[in-house]
PDB file of N, CA and C in Angstrom:
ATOM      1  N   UNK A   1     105.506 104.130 122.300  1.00  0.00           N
ATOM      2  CA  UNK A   1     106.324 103.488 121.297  1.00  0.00           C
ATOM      3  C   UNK A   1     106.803 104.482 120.245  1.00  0.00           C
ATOM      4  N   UNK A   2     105.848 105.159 119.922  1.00  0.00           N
ATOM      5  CA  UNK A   2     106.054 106.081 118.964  1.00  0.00           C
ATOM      6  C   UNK A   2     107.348 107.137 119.183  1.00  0.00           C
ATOM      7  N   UNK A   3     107.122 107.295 120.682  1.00  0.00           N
ATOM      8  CA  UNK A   3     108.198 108.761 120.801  1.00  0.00           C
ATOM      9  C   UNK A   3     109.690 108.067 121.072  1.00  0.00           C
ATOM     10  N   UNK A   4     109.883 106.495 121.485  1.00  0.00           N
ATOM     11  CA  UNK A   4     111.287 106.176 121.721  1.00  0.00           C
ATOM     12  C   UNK A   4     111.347 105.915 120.452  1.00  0.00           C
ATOM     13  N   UNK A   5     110.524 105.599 119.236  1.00  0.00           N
ATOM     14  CA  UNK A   5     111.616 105.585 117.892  1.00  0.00           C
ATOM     15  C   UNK A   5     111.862 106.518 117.527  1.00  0.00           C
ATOM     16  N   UNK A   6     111.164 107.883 117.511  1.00  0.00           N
ATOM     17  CA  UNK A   6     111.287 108.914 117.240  1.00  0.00           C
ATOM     18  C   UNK A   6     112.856 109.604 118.176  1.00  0.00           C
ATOM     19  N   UNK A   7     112.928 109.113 119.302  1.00  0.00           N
ATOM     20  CA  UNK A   7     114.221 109.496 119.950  1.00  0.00           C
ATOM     21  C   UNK A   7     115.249 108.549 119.536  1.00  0.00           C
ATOM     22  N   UNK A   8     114.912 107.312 118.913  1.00  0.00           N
ATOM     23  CA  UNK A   8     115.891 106.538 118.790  1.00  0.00           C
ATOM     24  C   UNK A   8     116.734 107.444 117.451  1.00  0.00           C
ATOM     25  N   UNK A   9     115.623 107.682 116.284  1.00  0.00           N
ATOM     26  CA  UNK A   9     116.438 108.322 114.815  1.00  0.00           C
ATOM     27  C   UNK A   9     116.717 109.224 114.855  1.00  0.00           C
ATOM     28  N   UNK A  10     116.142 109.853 116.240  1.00  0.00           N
ATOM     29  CA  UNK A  10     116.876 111.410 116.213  1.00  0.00           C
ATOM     30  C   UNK A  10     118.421 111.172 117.068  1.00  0.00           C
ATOM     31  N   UNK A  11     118.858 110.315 117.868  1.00  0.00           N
ATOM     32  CA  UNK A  11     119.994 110.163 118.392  1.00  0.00           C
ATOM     33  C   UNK A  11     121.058 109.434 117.283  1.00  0.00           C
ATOM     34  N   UNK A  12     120.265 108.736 116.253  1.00  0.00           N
ATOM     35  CA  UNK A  12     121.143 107.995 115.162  1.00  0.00           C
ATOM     36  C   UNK A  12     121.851 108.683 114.303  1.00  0.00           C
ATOM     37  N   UNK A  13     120.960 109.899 113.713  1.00  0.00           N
ATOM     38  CA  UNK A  13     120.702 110.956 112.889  1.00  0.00           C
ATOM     39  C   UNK A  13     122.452 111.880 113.583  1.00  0.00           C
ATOM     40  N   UNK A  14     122.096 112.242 115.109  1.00  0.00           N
ATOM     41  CA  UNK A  14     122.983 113.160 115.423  1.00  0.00           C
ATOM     42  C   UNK A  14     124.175 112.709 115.285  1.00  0.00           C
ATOM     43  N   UNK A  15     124.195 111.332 115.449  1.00  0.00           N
ATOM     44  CA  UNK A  15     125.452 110.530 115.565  1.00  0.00           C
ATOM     45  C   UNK A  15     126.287 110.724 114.251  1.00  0.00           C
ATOM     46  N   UNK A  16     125.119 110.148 113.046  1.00  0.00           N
ATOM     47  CA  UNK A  16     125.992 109.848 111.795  1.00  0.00           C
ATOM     48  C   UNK A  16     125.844 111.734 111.480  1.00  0.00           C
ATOM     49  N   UNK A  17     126.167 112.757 111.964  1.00  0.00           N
ATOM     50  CA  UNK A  17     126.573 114.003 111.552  1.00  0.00           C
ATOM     51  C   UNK A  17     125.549 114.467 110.801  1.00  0.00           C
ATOM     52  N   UNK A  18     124.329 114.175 111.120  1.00  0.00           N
ATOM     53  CA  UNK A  18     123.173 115.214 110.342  1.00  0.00           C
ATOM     54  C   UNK A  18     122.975 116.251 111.103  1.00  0.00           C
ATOM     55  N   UNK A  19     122.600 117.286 109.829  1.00  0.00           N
ATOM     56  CA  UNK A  19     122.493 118.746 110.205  1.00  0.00           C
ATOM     57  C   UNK A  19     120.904 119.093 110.605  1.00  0.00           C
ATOM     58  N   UNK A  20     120.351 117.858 110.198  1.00  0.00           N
ATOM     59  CA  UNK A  20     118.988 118.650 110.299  1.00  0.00           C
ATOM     60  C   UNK A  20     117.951 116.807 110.080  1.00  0.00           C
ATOM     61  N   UNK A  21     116.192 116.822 110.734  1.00  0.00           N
ATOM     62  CA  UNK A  21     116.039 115.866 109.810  1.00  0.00           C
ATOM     63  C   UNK A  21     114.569 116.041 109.641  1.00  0.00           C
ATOM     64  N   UNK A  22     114.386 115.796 108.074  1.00  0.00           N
ATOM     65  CA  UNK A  22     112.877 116.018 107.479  1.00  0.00           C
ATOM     66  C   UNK A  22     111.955 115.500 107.939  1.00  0.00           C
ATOM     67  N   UNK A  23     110.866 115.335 107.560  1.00  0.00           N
ATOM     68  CA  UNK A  23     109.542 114.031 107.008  1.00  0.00           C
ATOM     69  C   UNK A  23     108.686 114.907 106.641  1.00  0.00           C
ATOM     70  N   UNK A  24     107.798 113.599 106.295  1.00  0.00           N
ATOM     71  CA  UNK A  24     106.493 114.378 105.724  1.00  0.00           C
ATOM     72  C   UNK A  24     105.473 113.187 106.290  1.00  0.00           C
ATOM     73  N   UNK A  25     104.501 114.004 106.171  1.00  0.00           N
ATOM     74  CA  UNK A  25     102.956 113.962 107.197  1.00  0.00           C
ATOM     75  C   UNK A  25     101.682 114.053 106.246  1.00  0.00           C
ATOM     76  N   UNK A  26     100.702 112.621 106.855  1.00  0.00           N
ATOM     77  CA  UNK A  26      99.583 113.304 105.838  1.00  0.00           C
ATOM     78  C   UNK A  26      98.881 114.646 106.802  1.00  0.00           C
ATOM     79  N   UNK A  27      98.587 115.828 105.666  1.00  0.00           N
ATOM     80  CA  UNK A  27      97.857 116.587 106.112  1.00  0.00           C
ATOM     81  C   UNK A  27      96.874 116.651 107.507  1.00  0.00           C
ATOM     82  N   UNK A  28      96.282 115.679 106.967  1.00  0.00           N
ATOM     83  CA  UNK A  28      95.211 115.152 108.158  1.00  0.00           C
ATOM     84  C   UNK A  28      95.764 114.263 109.542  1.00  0.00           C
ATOM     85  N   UNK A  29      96.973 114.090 109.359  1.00  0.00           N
ATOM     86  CA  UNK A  29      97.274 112.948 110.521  1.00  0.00           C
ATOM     87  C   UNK A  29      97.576 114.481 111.934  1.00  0.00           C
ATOM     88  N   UNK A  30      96.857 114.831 112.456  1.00  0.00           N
ATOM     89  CA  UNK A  30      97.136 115.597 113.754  1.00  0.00           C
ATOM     90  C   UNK A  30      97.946 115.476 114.593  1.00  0.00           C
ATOM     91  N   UNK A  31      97.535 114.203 114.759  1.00  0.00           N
ATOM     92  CA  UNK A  31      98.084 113.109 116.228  1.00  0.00           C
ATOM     93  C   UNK A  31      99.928 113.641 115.804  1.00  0.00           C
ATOM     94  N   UNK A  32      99.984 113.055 114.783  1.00  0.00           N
ATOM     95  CA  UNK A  32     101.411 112.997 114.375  1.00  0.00           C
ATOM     96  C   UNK A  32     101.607 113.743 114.107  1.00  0.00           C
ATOM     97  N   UNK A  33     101.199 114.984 113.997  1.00  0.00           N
ATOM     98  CA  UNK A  33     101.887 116.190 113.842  1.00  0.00           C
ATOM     99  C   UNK A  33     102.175 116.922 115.505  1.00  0.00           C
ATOM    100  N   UNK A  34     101.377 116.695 116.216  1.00  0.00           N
ATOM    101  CA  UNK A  34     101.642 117.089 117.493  1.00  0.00           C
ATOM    102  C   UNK A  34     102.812 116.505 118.242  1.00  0.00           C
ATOM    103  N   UNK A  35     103.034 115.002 117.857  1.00  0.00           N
ATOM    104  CA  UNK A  35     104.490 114.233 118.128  1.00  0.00           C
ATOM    105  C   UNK A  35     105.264 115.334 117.987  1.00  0.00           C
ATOM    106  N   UNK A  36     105.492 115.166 116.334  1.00  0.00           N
ATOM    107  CA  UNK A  36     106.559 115.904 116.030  1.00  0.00           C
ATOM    108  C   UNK A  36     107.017 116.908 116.784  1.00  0.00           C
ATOM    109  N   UNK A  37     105.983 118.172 116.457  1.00  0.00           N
ATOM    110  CA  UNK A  37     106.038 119.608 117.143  1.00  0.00           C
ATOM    111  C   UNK A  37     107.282 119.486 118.255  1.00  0.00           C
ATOM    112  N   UNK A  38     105.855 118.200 119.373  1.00  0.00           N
ATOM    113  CA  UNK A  38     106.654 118.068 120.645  1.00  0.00           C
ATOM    114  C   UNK A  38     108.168 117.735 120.890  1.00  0.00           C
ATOM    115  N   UNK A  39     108.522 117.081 119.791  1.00  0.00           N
ATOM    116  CA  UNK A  39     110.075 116.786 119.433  1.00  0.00           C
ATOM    117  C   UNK A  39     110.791 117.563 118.887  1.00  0.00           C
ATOM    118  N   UNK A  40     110.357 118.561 118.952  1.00  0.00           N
ATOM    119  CA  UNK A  40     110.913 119.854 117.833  1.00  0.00           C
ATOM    120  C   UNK A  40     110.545 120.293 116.496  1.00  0.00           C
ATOM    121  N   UNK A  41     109.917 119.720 115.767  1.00  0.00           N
ATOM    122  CA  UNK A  41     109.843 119.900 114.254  1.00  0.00           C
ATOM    123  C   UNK A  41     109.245 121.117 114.176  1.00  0.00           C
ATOM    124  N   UNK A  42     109.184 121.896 113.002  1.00  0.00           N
ATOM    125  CA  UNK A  42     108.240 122.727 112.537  1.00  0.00           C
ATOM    126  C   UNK A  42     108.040 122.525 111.397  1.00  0.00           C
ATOM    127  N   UNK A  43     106.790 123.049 111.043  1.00  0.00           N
ATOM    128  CA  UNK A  43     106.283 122.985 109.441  1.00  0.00           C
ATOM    129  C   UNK A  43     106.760 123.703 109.353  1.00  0.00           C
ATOM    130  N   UNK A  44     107.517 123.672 107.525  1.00  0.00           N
ATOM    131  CA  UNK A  44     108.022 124.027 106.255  1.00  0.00           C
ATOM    132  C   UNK A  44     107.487 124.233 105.044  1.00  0.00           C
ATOM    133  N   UNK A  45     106.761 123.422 104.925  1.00  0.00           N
ATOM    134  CA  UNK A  45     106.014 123.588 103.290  1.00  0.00           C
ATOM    135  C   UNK A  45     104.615 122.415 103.405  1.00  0.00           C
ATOM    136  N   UNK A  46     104.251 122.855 102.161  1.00  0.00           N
ATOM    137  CA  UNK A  46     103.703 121.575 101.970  1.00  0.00           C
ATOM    138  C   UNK A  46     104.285 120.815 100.481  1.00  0.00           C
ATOM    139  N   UNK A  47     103.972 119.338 100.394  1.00  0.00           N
ATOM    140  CA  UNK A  47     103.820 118.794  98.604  1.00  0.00           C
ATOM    141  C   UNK A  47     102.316 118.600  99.071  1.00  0.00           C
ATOM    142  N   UNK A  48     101.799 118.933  97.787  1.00  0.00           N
ATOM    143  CA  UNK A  48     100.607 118.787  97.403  1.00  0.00           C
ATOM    144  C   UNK A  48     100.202 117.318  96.915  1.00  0.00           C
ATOM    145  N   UNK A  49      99.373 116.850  96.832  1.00  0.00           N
ATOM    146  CA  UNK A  49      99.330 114.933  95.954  1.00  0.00           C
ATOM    147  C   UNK A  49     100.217 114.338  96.160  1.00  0.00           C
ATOM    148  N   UNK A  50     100.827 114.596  97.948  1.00  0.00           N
ATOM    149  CA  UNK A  50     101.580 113.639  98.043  1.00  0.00           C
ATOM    150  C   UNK A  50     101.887 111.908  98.190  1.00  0.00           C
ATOM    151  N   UNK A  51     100.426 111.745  98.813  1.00  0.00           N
ATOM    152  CA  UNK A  51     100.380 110.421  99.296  1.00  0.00           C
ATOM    153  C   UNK A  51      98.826 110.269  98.182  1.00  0.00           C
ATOM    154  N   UNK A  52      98.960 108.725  98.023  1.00  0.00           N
ATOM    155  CA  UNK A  52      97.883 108.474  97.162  1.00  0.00           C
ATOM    156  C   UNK A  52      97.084 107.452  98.248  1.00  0.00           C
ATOM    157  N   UNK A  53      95.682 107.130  97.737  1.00  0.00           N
ATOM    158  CA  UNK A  53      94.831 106.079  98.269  1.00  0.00           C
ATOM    159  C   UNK A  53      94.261 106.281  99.553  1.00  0.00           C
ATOM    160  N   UNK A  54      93.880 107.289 100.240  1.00  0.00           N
ATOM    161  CA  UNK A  54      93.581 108.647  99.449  1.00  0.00           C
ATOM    162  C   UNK A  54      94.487 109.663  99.035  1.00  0.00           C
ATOM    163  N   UNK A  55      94.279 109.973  98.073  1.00  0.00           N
ATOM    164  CA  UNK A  55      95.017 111.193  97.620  1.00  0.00           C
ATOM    165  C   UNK A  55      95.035 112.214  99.148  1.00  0.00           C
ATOM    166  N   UNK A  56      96.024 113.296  99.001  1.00  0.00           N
ATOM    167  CA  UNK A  56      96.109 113.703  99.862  1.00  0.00           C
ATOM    168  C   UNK A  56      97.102 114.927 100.159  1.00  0.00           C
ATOM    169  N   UNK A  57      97.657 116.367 100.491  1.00  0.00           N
ATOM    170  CA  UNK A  57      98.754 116.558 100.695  1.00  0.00           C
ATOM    171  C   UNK A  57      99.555 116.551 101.897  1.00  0.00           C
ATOM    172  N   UNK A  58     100.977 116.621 101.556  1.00  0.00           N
ATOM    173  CA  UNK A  58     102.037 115.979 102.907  1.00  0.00           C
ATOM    174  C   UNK A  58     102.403 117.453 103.818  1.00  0.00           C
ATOM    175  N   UNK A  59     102.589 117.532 104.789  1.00  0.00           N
ATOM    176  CA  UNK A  59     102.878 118.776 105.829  1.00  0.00           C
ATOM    177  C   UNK A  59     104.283 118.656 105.806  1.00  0.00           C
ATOM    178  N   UNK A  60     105.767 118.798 105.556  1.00  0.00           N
ATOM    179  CA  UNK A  60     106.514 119.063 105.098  1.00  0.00           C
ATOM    180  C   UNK A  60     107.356 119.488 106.729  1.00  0.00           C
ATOM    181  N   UNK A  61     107.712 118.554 107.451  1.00  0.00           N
ATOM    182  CA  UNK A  61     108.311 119.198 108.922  1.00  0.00           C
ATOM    183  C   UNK A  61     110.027 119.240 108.951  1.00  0.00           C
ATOM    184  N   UNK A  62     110.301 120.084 109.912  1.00  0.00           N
ATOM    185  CA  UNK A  62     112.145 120.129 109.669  1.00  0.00           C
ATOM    186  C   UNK A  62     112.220 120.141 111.516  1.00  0.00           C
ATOM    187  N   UNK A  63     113.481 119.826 111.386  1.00  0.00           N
ATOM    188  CA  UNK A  63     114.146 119.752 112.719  1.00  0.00           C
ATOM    189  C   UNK A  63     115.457 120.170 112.746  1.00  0.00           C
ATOM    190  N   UNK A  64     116.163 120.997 113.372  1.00  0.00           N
ATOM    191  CA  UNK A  64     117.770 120.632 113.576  1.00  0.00           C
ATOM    192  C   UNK A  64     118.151 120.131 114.480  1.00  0.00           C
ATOM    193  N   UNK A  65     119.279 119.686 114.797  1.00  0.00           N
ATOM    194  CA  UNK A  65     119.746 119.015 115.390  1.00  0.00           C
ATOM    195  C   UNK A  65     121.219 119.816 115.885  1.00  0.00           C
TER     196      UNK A  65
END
């Protein structure tokens, strides 16, 4: 499920003329960082205290398109 939405916004994305497309990740989520990867992304940065409850920082991924 995960990877046809992930192909769905990346085909939406190309459509409406994006150059590129972000997100952010909790630190700790692996699983979902390995999605990504597999879809192309790479880490970029991090924000630090990004997500609260738990506090936490975000892994910062890019893609082009």
């Amino acid at each position: 499920m995960a990877t046809a939405l992930l192909g769905a916004l990346l085909r939406v994305a190309a459509d409406a003329g994006c150059r590129a497309v972000l997100l952010e990740v909790r630190a700790s989520n692996e699983g979902a960082q390995r999605l990504y990867e597999a879809h192309g992304f790479k880490a970029i940065g991090h924000r630090r205290r990004y997500y609260l409850a738990p506090v936490e920082d975000a892994v910062v991924m890019r893609r082009p398109l």
